[in-house]
Protein backbone atom coordinates (compact mmCIF):
# COMPACT_ATOMS: atom_id res chain seq x y z
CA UNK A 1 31.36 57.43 49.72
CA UNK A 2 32.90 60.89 48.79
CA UNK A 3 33.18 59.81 45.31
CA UNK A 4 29.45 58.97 45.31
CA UNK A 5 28.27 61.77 46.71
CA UNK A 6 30.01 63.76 44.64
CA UNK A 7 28.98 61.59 41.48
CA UNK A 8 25.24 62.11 42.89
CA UNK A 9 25.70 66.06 43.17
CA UNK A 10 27.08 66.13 39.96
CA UNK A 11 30.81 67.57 40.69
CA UNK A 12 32.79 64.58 38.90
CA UNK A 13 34.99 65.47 35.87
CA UNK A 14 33.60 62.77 32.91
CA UNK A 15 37.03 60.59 33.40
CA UNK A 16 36.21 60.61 36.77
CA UNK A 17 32.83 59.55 36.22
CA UNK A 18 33.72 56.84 33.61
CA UNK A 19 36.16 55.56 36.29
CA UNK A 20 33.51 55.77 39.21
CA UNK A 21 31.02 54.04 36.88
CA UNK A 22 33.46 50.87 36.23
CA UNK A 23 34.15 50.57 40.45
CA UNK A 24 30.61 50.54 40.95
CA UNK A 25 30.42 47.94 38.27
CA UNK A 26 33.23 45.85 39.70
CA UNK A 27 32.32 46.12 43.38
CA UNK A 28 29.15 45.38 44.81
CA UNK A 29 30.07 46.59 48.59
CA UNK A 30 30.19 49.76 47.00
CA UNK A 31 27.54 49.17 44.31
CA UNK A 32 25.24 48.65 47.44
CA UNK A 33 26.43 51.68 49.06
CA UNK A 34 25.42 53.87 45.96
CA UNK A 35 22.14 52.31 45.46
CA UNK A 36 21.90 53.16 49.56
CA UNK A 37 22.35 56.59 48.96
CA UNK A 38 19.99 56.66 45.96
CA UNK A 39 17.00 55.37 48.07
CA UNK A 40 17.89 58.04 51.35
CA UNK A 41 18.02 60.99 48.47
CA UNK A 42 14.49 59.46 47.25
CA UNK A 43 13.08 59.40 50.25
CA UNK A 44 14.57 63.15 51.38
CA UNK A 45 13.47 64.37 48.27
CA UNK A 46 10.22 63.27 48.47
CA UNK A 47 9.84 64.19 51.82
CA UNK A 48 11.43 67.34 52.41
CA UNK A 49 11.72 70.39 50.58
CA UNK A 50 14.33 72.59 52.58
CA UNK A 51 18.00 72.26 52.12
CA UNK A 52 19.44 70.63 55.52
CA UNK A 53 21.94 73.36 57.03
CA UNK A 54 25.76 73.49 56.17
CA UNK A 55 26.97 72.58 59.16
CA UNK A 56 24.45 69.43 59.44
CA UNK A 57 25.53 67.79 56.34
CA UNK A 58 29.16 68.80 57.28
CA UNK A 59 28.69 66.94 60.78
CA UNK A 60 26.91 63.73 59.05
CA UNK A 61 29.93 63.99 56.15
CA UNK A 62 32.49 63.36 59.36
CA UNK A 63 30.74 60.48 60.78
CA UNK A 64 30.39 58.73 57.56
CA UNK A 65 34.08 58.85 57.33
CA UNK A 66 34.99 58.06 60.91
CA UNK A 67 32.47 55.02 60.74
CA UNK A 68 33.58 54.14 57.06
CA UNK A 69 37.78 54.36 58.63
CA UNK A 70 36.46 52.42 61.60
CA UNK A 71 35.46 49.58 59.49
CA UNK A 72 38.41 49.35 57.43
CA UNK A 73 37.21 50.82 53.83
């Protein structure tokens, strides 16, 4: 997920993108997870116009880890 995010915000060097790219092409569990993320940022975007606080997207950041260690990925 950090690799997408960061892929989304634009903060990947081009290897890293190139190699991003090809997982996402190989692995649909994570495939799905980008195209997740795609349709949230749509909605936000469309939605919302003010930046969500630092310390928000810091505390969302953690859970997405704890839940995506929790699971095993």
């Amino acid at each position: 997920m950090e690799r997408i995010h960061d892929y989304l915000n634009g903060a990947l060097s081009w290897e890293e993108l190139l190699q991003l790219q090809e997982h996402l092409a190989e692995c649909p569990e994570c495939a799905q997870q980008y195209d997740l993320e795609c349709i949230i940022r749509s909605v936000v975007a469309r939605s919302c116009h003010e930046a969500a606080p630092a310390a928000l997207h810091a505390r969302i950041k953690v859970r997405i880890e704890e839940i995506r260690v929790s699971e095993g990925h």
